[in-house]
N, C-alpha and C. Protein backbone atom coordinates (compact mmCIF):
# COMPACT_ATOMS: atom_id res chain seq x y z
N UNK A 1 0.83 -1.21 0.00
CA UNK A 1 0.00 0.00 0.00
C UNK A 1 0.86 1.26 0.00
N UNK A 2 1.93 1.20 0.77
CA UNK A 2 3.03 2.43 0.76
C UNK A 2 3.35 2.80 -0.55
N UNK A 3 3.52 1.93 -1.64
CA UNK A 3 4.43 2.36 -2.63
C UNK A 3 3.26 3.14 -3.60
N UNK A 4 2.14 2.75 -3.86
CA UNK A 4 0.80 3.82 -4.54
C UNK A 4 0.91 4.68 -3.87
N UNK A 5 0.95 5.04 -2.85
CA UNK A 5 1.15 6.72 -2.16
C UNK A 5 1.93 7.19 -2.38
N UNK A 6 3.37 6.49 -2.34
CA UNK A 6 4.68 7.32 -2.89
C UNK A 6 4.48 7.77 -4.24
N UNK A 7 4.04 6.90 -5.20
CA UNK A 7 3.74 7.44 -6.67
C UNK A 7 3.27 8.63 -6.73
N UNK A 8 1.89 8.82 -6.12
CA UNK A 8 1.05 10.09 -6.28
C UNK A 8 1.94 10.58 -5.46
N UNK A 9 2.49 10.33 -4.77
CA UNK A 9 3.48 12.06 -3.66
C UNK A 9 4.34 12.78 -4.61
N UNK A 10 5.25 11.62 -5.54
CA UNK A 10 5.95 12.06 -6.50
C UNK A 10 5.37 12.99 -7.79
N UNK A 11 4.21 12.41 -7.77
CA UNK A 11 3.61 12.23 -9.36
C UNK A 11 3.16 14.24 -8.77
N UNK A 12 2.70 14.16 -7.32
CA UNK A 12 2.03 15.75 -7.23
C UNK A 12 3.15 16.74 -7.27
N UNK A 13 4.34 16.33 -6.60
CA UNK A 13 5.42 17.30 -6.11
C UNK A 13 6.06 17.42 -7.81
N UNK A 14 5.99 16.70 -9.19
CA UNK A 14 6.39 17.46 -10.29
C UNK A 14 5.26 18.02 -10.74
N UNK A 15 3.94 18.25 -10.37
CA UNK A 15 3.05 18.77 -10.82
C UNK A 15 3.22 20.57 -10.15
N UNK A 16 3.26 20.07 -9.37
CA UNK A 16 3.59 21.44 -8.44
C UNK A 16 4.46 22.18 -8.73
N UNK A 17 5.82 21.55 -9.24
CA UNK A 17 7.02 22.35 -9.76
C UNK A 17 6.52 23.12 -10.97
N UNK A 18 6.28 22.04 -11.95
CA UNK A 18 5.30 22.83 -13.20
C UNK A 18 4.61 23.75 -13.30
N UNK A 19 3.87 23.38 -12.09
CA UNK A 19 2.88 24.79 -11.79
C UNK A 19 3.25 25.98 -11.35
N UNK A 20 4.66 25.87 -10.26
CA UNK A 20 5.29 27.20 -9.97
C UNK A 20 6.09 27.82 -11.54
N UNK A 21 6.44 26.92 -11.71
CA UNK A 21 7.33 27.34 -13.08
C UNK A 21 6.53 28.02 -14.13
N UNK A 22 5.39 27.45 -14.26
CA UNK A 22 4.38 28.18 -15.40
C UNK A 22 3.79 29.33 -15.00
N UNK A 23 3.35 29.68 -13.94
CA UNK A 23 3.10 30.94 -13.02
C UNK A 23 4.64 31.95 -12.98
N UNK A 24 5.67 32.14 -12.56
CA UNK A 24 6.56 32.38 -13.05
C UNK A 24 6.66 32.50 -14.12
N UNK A 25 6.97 32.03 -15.02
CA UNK A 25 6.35 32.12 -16.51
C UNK A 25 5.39 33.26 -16.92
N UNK A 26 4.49 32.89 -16.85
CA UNK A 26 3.52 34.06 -16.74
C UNK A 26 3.82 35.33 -16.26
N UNK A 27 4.11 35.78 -14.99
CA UNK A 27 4.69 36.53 -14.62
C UNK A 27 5.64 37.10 -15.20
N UNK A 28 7.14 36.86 -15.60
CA UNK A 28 7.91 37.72 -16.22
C UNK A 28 7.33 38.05 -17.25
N UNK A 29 6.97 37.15 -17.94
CA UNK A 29 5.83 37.74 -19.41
C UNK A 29 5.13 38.72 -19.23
N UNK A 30 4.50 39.23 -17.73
CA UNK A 30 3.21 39.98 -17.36
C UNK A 30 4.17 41.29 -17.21
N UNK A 31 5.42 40.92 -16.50
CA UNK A 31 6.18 42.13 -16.20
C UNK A 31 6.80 43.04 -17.68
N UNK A 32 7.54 42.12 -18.52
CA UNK A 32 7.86 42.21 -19.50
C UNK A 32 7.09 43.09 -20.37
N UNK A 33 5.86 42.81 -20.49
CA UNK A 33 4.63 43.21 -21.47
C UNK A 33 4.63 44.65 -21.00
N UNK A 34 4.10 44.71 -19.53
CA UNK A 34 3.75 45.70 -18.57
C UNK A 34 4.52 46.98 -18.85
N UNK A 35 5.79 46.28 -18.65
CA UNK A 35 7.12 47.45 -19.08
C UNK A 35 6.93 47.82 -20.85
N UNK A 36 6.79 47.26 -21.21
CA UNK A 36 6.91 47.55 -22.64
C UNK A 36 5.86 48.43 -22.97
N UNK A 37 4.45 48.66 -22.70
CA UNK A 37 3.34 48.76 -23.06
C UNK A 37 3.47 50.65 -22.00
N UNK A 38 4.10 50.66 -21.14
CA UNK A 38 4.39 51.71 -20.70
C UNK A 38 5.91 52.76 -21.02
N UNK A 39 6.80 51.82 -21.58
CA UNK A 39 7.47 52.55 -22.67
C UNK A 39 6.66 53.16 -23.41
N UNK A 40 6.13 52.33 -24.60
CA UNK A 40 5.13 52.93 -25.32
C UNK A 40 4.64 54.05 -25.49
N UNK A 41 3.92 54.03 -24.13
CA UNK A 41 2.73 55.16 -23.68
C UNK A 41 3.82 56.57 -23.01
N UNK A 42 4.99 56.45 -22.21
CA UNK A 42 5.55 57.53 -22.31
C UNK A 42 6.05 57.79 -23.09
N UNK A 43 6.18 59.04 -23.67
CA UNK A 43 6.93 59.78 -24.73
C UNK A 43 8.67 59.63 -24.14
């Protein structure tokens, strides 16, 4: 029974990484954009 729990412990903790990583992701993109889009707009 131990070793099906270890699977899903593993299987969540790279899901989780993914998920910080893609949020991050997102983020510099959000910052990136943000900055750019306000270059832009100041002269």
């Amino acid at each position: 029974m131990g070793q099906p729990k270890f699977v899903i412990t593993n299987g969540s903790r790279g899901t989780t990484n993914a998920w910080h990583f893609y949020c991050a992701l997102v983020f510099v993109v959000t910052v990136l954009c943000g900055s750019l889009v306000v270059a832009l707009v100041a002269p």
